[in-house]
Structure formats: structure tokens, C-alpha cells
C-alpha atoms as a PDB file:
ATOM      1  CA  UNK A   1      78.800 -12.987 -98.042  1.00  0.00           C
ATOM      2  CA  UNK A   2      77.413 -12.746-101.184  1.00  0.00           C
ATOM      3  CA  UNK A   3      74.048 -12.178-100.368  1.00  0.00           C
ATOM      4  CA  UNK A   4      74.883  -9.508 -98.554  1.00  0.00           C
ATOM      5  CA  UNK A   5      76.900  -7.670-100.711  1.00  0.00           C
ATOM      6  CA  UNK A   6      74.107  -7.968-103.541  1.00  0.00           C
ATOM      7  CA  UNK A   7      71.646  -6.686-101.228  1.00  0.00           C
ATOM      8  CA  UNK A   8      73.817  -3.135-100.363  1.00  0.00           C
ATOM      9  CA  UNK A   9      73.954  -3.288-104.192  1.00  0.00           C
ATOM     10  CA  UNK A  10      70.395  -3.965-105.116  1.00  0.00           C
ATOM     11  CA  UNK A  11      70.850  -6.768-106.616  1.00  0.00           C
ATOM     12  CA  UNK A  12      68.282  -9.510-105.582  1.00  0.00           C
ATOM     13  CA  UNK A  13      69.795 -12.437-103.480  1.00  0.00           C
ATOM     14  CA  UNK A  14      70.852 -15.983-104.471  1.00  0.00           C
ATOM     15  CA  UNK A  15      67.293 -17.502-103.446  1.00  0.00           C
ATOM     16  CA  UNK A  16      69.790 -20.557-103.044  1.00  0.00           C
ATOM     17  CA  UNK A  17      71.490 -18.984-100.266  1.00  0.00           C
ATOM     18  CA  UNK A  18      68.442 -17.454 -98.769  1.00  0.00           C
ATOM     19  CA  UNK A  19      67.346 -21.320 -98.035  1.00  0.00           C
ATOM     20  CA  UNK A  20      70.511 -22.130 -96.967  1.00  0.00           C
ATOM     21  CA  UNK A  21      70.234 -19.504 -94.293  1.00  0.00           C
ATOM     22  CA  UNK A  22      66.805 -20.228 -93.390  1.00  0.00           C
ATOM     23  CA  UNK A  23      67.928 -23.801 -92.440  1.00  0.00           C
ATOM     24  CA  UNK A  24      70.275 -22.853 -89.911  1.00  0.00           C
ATOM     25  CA  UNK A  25      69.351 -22.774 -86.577  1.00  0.00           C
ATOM     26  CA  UNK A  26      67.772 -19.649 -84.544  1.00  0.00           C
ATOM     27  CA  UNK A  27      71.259 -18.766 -83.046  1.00  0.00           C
ATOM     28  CA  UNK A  28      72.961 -19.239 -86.412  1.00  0.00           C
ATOM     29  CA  UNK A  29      70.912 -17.123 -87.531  1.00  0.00           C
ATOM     30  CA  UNK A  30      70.909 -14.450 -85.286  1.00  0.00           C
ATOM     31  CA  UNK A  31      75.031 -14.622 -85.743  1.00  0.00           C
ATOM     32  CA  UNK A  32      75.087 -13.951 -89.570  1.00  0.00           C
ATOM     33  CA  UNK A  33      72.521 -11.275 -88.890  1.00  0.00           C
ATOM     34  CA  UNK A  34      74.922  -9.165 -86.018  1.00  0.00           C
ATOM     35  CA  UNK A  35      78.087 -10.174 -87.991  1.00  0.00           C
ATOM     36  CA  UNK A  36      77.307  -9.788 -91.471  1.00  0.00           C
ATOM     37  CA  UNK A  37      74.387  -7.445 -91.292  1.00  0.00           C
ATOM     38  CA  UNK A  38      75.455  -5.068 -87.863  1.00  0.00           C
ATOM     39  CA  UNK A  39      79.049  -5.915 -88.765  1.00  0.00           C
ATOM     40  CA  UNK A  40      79.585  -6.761 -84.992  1.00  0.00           C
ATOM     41  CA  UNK A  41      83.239  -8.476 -84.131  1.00  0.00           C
ATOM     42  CA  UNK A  42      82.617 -11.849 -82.209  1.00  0.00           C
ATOM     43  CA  UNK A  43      83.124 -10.575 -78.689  1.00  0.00           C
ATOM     44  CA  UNK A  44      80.323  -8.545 -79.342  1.00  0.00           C
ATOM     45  CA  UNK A  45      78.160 -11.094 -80.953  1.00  0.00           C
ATOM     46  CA  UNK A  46      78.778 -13.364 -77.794  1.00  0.00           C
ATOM     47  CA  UNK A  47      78.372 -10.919 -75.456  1.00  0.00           C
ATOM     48  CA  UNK A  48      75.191  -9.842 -77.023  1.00  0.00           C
ATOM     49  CA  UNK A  49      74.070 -13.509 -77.395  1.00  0.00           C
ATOM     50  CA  UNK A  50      75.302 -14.328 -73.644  1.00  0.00           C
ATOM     51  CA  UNK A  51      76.696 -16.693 -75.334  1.00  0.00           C
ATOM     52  CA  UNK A  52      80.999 -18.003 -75.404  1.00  0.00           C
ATOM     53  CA  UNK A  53      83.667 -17.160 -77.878  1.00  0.00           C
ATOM     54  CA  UNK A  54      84.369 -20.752 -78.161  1.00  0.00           C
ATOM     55  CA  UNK A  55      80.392 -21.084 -79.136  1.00  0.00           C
ATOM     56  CA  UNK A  56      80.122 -18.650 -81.661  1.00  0.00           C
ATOM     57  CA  UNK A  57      83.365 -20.014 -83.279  1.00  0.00           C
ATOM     58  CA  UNK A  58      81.644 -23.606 -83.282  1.00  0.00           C
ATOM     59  CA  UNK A  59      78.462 -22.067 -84.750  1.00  0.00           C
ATOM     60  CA  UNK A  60      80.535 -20.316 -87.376  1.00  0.00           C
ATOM     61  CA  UNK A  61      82.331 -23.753 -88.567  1.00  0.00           C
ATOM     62  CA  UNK A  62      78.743 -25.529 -88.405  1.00  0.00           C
ATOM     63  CA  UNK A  63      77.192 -22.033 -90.835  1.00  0.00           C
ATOM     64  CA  UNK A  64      80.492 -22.204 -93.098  1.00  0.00           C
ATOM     65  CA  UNK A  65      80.514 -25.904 -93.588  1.00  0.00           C
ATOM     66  CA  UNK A  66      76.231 -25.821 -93.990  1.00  0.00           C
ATOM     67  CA  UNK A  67      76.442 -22.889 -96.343  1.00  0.00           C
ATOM     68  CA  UNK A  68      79.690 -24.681 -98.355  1.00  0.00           C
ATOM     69  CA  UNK A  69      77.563 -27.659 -98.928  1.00  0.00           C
ATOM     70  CA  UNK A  70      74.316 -25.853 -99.965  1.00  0.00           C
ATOM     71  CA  UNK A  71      76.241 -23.528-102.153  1.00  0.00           C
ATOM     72  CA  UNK A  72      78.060 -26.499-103.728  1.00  0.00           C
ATOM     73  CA  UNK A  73      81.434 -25.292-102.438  1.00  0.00           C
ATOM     74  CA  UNK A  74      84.155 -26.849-100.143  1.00  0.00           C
ATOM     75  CA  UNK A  75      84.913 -23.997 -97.438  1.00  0.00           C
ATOM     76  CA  UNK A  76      88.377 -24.041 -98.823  1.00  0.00           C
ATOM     77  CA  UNK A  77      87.161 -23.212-102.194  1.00  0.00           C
ATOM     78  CA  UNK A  78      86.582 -19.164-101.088  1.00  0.00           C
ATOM     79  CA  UNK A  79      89.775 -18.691-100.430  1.00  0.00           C
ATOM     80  CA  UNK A  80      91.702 -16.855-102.932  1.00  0.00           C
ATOM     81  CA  UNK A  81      95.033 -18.486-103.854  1.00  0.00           C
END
């Protein structure tokens, strides 16, 4: 994520993308933190969360498509070619 990456480089974060992740909801949240932040894979996110695979994948569509849309960006439009 971008934010991320500027913060390991000291860079200040996209303050657009800071509200964007302050919208999500609590558990949303809390993924993006263990994944991103405690680069955790998702079977340890879920098991941490006590929560399914299948409901951390449908948490990660709903913080892709969220973050895609306050970003101004389709999710397809990260992918490289």
C-alpha cells in the first residue's frame, strides 16, 4: 500500500488514504493493520481475529473496492500490465 511504503520511507502519508482507512470498519481495520503493518498471511490474520478465511477474503474485496473508489481508482487499475 502506498501509505505504507511512504511511512517505512518517511515520507508523510496520502492524508487521502488515511480517511479512506479511517472509514472502514473496526475489523477492516484491524486487517490492514496485521497484514500490511505485521505483514501477517491471512490464516494468521483469521486465526488471530477468530475470524474465517472466507471472512477476511470478503473484508479484503469490501477494503480494495472502498479504498479503489476513495483513491479514484478501479481495483483493476493497480495491476501492472
Amino acid at each position: 500500500m502506498r501509505g505504507v511504503q511512504q511511512r517505512r520511507s518517511g515520507a508523510a502519508p496520502d492524508p487521502v488514504l488515511v480517511d479512506a482507512l479511517a472509514e472502514l470498519p473496526g475489523l477492516c481495520q484491524a486487517i490492514i493493520r496485521l497484514r500490511e503493518l505485521d505483514q501477517l498471511s491471512n490464516q494468521e490474520i483469521a486465526s488471530r481475529l477468530g475470524i474465517s478465511l472466507r471472512q477476511l477474503e470478503t473484508c479484503m474485496v469490501h477494503i480494495t473496492n472502498h479504498l479503489a473508489d476513495r483513491m479514484g481508482k478501479a481495483p483493476s487499475d493497480s495491476k501492472a500490465p
